[in-house]
N, C-alpha and C. Protein backbone atom coordinates (compact mmCIF):
# COMPACT_ATOMS: atom_id res chain seq x y z
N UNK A 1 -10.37 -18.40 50.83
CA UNK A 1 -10.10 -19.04 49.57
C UNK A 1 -11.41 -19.14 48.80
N UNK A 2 -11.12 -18.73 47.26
CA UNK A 2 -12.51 -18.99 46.40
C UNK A 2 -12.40 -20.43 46.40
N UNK A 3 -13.81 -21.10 46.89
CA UNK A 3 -13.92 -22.52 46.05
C UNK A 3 -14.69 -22.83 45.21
N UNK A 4 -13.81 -23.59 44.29
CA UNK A 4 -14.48 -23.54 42.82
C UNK A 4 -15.59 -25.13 43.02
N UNK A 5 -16.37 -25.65 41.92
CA UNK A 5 -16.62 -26.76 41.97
C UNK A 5 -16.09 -27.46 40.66
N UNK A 6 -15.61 -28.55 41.03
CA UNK A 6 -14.18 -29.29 39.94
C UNK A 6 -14.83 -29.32 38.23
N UNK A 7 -15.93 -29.64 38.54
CA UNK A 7 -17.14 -29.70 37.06
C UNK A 7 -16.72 -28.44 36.31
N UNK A 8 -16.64 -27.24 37.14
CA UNK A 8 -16.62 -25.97 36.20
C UNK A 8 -15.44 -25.69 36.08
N UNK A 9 -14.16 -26.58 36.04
CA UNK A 9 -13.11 -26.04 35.97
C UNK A 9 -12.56 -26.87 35.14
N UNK A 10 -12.80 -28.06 34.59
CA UNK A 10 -12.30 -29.01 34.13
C UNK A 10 -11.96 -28.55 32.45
N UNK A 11 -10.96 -28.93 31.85
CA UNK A 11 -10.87 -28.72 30.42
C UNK A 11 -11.11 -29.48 29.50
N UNK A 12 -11.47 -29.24 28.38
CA UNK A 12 -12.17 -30.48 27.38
C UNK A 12 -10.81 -30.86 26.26
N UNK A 13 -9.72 -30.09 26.71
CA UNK A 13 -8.70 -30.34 25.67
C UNK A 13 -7.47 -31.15 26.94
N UNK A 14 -7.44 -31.72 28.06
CA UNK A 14 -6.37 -32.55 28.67
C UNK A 14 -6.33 -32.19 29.74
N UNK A 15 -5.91 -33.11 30.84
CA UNK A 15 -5.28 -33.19 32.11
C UNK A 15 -5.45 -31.57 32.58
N UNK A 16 -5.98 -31.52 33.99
CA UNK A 16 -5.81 -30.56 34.57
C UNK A 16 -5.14 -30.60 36.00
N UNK A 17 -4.31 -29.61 36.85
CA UNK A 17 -4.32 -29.73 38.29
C UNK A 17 -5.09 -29.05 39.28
N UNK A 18 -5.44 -29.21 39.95
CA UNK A 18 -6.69 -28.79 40.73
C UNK A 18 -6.06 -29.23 42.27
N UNK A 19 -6.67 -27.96 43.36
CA UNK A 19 -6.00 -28.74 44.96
C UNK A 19 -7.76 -29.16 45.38
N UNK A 20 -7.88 -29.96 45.38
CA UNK A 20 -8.78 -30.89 46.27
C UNK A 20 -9.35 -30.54 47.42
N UNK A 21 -10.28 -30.39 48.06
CA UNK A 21 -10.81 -29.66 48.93
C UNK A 21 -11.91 -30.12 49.67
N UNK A 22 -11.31 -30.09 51.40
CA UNK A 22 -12.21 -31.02 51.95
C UNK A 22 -12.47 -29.82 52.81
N UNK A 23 -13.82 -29.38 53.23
CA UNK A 23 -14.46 -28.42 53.51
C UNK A 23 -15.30 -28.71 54.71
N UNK A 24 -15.61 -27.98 56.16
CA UNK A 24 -16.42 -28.70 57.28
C UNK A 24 -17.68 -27.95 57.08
N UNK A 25 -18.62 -28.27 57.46
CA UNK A 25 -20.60 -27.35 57.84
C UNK A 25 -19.84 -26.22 57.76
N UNK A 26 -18.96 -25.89 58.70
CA UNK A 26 -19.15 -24.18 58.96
C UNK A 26 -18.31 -23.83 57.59
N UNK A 27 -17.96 -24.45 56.92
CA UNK A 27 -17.52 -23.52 55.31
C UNK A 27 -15.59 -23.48 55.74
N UNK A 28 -15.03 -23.90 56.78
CA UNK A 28 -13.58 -23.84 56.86
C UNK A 28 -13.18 -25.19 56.28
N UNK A 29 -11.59 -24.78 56.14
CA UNK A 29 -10.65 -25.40 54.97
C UNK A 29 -10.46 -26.76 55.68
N UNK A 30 -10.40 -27.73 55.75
CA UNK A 30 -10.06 -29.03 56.70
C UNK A 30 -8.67 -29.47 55.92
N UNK A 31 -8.62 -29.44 54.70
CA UNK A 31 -7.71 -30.33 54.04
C UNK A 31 -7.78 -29.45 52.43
N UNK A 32 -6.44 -29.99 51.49
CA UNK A 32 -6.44 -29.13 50.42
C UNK A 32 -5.00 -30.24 49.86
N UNK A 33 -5.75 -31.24 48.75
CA UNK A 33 -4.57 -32.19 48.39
C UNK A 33 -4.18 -31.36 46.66
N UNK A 34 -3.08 -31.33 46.61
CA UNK A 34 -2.76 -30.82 45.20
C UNK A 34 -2.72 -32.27 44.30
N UNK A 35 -3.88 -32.29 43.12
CA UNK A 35 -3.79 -33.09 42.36
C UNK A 35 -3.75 -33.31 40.91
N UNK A 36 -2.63 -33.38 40.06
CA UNK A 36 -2.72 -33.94 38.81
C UNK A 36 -3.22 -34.88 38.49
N UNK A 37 -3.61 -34.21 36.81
CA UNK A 37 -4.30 -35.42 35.77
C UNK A 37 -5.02 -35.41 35.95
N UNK A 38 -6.08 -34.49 36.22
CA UNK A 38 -7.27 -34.76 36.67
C UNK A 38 -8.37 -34.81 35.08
N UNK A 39 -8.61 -35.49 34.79
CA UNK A 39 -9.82 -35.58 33.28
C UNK A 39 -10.97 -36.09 33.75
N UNK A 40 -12.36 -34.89 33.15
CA UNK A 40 -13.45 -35.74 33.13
C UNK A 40 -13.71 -37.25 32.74
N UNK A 41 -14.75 -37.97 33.37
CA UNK A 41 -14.81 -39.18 32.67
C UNK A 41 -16.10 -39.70 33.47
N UNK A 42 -17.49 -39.42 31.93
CA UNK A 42 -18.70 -39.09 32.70
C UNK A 42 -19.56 -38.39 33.34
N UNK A 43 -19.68 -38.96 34.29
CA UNK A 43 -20.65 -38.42 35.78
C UNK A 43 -19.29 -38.26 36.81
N UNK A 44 -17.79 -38.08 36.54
CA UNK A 44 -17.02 -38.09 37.45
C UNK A 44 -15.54 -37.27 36.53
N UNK A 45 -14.56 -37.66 37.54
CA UNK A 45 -13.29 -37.15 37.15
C UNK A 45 -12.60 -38.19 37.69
N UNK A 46 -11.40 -38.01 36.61
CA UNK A 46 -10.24 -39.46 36.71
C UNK A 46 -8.93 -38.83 37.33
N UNK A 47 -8.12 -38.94 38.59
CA UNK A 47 -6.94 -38.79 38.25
C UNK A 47 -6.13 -39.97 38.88
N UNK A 48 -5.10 -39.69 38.93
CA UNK A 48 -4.02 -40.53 39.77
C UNK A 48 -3.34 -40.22 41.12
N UNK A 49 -3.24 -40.96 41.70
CA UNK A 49 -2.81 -40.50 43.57
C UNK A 49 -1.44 -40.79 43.12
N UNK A 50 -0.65 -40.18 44.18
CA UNK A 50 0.52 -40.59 44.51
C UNK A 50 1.76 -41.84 44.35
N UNK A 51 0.86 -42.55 44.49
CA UNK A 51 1.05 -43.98 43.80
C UNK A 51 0.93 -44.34 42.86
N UNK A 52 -0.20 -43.68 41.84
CA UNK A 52 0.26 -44.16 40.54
C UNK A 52 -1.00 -45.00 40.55
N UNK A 53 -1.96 -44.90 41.72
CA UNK A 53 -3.84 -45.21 41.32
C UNK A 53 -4.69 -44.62 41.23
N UNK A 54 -5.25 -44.74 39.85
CA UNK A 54 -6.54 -44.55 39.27
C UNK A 54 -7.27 -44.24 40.72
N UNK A 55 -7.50 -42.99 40.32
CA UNK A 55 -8.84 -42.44 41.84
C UNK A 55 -10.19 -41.71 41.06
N UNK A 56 -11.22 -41.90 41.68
CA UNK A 56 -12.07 -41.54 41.47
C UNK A 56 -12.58 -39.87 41.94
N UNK A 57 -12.99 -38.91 41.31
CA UNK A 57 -13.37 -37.81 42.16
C UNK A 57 -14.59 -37.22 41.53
N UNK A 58 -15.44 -36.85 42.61
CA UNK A 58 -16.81 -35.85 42.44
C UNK A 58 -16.61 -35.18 41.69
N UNK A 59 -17.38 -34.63 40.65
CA UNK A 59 -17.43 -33.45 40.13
C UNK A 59 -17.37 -32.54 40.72
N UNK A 60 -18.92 -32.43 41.73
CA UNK A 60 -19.07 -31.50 42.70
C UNK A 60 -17.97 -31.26 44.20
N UNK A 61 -16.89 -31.97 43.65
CA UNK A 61 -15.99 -31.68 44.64
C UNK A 61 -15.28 -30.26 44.82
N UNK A 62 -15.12 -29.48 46.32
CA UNK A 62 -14.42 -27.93 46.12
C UNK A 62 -12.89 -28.09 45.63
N UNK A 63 -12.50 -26.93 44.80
CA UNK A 63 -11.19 -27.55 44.68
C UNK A 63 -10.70 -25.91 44.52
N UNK A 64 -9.41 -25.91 45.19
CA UNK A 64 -9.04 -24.71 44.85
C UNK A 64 -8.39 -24.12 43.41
N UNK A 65 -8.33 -23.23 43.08
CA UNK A 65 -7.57 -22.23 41.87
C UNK A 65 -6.85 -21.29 42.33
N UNK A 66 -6.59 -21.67 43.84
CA UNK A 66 -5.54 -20.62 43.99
C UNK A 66 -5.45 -18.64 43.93
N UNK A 67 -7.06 -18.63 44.19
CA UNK A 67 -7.48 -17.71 44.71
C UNK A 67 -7.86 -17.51 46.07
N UNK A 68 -6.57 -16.98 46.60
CA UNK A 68 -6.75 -16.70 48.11
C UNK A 68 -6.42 -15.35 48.52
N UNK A 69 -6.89 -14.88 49.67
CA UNK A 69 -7.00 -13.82 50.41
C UNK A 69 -5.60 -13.82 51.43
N UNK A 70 -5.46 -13.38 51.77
CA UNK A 70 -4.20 -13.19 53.30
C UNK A 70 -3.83 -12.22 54.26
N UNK A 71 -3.61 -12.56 55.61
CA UNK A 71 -3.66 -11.60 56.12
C UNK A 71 -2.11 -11.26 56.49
N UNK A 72 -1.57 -10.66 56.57
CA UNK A 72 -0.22 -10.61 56.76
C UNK A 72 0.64 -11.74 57.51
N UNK A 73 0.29 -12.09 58.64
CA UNK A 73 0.80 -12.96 59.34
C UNK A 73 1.25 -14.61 58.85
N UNK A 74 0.66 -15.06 57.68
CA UNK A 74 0.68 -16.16 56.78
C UNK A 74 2.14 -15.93 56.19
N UNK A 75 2.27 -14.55 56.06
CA UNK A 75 3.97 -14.44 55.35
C UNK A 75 4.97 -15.11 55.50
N UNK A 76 5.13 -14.62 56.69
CA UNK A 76 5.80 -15.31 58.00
C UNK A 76 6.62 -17.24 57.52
N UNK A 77 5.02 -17.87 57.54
CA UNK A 77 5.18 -19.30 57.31
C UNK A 77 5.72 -19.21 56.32
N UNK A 78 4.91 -18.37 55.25
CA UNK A 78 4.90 -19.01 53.42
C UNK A 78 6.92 -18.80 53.51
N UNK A 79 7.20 -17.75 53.97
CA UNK A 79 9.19 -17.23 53.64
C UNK A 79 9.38 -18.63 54.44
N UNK A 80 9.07 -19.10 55.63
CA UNK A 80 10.06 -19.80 56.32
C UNK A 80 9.88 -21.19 55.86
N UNK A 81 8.38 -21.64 54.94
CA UNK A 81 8.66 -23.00 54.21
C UNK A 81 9.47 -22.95 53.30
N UNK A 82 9.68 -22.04 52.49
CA UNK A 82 10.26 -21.46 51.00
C UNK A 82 11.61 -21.55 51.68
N UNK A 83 12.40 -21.04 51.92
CA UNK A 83 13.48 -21.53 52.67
C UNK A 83 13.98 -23.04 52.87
N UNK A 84 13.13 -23.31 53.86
CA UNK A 84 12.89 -24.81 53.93
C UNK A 84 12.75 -25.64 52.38
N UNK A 85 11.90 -25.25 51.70
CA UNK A 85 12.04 -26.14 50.24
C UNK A 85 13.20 -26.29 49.81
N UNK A 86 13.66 -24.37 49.85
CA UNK A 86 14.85 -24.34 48.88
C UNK A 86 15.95 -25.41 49.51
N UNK A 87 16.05 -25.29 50.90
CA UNK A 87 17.32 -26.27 51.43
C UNK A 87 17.22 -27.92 50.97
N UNK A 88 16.20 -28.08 50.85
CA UNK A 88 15.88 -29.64 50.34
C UNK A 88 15.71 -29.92 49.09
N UNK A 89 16.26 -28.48 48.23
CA UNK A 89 16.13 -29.00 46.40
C UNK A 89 17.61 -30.10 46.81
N UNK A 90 17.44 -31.10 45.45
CA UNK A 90 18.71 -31.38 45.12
C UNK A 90 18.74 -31.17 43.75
N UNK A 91 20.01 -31.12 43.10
CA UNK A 91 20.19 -30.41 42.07
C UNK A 91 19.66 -30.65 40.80
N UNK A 92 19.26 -31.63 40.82
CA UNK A 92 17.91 -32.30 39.77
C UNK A 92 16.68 -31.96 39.98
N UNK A 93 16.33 -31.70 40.92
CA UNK A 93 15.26 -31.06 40.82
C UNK A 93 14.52 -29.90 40.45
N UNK A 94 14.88 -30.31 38.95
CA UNK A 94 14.65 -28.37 38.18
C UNK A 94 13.22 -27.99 38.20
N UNK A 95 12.24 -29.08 38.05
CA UNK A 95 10.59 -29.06 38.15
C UNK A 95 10.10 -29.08 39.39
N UNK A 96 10.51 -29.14 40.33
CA UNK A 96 10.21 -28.92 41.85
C UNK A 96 9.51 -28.15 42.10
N UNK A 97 8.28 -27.59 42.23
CA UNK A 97 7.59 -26.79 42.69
C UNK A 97 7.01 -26.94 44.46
N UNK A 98 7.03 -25.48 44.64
CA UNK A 98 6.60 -25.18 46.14
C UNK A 98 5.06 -24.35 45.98
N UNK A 99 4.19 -25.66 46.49
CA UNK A 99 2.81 -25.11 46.06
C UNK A 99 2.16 -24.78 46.84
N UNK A 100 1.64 -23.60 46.82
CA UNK A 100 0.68 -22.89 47.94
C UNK A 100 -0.07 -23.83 48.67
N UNK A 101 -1.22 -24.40 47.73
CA UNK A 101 -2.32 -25.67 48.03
C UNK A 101 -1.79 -26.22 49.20
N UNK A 102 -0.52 -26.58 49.09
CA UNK A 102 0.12 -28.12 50.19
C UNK A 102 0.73 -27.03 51.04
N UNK A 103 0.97 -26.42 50.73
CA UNK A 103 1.71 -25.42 51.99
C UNK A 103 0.57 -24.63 52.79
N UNK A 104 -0.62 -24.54 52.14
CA UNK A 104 -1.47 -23.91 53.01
C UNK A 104 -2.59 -25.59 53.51
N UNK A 105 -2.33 -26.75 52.83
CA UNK A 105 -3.18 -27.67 53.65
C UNK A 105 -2.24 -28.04 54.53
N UNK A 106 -0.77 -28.28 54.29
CA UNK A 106 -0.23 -28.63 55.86
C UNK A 106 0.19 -27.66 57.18
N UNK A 107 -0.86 -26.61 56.73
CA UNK A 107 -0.27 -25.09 57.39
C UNK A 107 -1.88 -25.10 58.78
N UNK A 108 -2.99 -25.52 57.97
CA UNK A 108 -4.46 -26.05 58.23
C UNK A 108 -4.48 -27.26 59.39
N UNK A 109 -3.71 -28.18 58.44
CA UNK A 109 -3.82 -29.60 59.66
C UNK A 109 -2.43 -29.23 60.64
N UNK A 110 -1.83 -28.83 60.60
CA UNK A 110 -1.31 -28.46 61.75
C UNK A 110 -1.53 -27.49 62.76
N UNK A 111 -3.05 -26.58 62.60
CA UNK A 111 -3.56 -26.10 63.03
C UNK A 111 -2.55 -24.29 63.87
N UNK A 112 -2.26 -24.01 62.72
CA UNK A 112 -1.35 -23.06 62.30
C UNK A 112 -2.49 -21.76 61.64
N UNK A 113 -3.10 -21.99 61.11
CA UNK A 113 -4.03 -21.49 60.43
C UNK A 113 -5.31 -21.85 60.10
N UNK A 114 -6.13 -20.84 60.14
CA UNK A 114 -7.80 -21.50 59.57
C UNK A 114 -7.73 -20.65 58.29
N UNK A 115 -8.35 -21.44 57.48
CA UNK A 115 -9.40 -20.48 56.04
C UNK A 115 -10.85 -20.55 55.73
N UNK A 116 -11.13 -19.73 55.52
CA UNK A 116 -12.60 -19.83 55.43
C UNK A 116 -12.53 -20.26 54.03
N UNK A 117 -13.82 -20.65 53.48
CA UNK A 117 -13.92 -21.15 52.02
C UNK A 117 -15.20 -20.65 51.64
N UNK A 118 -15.36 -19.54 50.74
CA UNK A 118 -16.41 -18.83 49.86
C UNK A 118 -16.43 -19.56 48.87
N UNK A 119 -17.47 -20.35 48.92
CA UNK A 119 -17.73 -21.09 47.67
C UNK A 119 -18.60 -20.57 46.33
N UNK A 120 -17.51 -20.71 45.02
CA UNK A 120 -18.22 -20.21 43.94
C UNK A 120 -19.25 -21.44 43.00
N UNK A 121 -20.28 -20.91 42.27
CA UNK A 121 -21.03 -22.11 41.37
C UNK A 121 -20.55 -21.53 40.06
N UNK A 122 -19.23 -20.26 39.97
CA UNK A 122 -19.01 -19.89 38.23
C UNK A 122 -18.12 -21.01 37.94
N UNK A 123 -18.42 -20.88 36.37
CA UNK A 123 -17.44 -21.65 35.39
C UNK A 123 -16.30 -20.80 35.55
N UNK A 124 -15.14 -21.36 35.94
CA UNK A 124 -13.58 -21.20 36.02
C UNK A 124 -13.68 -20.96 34.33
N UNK A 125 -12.48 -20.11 33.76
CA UNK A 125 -12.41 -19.98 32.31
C UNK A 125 -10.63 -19.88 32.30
N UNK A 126 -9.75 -21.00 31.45
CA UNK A 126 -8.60 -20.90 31.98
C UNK A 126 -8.30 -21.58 30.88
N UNK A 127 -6.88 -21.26 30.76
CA UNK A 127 -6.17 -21.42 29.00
C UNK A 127 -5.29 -21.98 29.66
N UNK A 128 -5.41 -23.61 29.96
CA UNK A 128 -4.27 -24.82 30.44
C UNK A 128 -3.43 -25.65 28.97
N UNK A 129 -4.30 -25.49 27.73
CA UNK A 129 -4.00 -25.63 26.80
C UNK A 129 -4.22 -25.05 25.29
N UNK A 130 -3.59 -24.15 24.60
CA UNK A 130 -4.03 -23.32 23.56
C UNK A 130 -5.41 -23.83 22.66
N UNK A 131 -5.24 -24.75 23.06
CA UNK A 131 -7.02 -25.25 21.75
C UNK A 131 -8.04 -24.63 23.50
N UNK A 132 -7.98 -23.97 24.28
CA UNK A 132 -9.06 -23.46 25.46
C UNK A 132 -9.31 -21.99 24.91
N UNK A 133 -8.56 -21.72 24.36
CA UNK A 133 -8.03 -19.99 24.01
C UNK A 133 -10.03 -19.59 23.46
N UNK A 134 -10.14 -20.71 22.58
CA UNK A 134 -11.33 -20.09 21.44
C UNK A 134 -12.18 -20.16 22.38
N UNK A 135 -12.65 -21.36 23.17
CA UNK A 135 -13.69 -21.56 24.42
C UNK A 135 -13.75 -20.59 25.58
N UNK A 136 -12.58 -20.05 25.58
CA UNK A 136 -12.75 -19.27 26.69
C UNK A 136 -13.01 -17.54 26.43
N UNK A 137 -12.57 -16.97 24.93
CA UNK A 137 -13.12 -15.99 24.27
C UNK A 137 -14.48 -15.95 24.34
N UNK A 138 -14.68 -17.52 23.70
CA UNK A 138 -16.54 -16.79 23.43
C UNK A 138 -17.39 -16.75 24.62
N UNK A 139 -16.72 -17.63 25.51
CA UNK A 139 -17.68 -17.51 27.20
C UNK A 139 -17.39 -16.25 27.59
N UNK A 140 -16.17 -15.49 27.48
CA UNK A 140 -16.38 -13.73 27.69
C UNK A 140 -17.18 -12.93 27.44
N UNK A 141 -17.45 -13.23 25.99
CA UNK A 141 -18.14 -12.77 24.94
C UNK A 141 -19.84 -13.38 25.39
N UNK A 142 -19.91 -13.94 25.58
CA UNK A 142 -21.19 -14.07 26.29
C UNK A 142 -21.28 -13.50 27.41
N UNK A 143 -20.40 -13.47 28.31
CA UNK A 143 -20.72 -12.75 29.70
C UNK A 143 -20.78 -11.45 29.22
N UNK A 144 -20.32 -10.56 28.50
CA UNK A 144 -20.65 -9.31 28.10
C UNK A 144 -22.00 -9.03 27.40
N UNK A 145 -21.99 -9.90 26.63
CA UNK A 145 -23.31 -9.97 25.90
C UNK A 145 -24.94 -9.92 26.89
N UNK A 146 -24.16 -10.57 28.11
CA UNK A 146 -25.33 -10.63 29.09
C UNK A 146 -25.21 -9.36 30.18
N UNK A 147 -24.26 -8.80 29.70
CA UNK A 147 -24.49 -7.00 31.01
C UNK A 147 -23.92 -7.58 32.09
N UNK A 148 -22.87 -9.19 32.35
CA UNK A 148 -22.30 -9.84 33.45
C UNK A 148 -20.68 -8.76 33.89
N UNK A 149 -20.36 -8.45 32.55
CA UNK A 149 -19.28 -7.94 32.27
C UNK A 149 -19.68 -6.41 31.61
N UNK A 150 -18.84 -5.36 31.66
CA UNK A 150 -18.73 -3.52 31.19
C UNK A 150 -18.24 -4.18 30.01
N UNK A 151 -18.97 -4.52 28.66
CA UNK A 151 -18.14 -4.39 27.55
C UNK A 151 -17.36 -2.82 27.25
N UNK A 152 -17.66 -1.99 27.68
CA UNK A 152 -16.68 -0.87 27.78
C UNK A 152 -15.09 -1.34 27.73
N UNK A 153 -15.10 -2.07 29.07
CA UNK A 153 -13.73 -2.36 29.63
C UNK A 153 -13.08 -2.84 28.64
N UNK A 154 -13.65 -3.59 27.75
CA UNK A 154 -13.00 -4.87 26.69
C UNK A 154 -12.88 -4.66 25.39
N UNK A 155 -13.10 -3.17 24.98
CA UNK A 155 -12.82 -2.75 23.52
C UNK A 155 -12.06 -2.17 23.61
């Protein structure tokens, strides 16, 4: 899994979700909480737990984006939770999502699977809300400008 750090991913136009990421010395996955609402505020980030309290979080906390690697054998689980979800929709539940994050942190603590975690220091660039669209053009536009990026590719 790429891990991002939450600072460079955060948006200046509202609420973001981010999976939370608790990481050991040797760089493997320990834990991976999926969390909404997450807004800067400061030297920190604001969101809400489960309950409905105000939590505090690191900037410098890893958090995933859901860039992961796999090796075939993960399939396996991911079809037979998906299954499992689907049997436990009830029919209201049209927003229900089955999220990788929680399916691969309770896949981790049940010791089902390890992930390694390649940790990144780039700015995440991500259009969570159309006023990001202009911010995230011109940070392209700078990475090309700097030979980071083949402006070839992009005309």
């Amino acid at each position: 899994m790429a891990g991002f750090i939450l600072g460079n991913t955060l948006s200046e136009n509202g609420a973001v979700t981010r999976g939370i990421c608790k990481v050991n010395e040797a760089g493997m996955l320990i834990d991976v909480v999926e969390t909404t609402g997450i807004v800067p505020e400061g030297d920190h980030a604001r969101a809400s737990d489960s309950n409905g309290n105000s939590i505090s979080i690191d900037l410098n906390s890893v958090v995933s984006m859901n860039m992961w690697g796999f090796k075939p054998g993960l399939f396996g689980f991911l079809e037979q939770g998906f299954v499992e979800f689907l049997k436990g929709l009830k029919e209201d539940d049209i927003k229900k999502e089955y999220l990788l994050p929680t399916v691969i942190g309770d896949l981790v603590k049940g010791g089902k699977v390890q992930v390694s975690v390649l940790k990144s220091n780039d700015r995440w660039f991500g259009v969570t809300y159309k006023e990001d669209k202009d911010t995230v053009v011109a940070s392209i536009k700078e990475l090309i400008n700097k030979g980071e990026y083949p402006a070839k590719l992009y005309k």
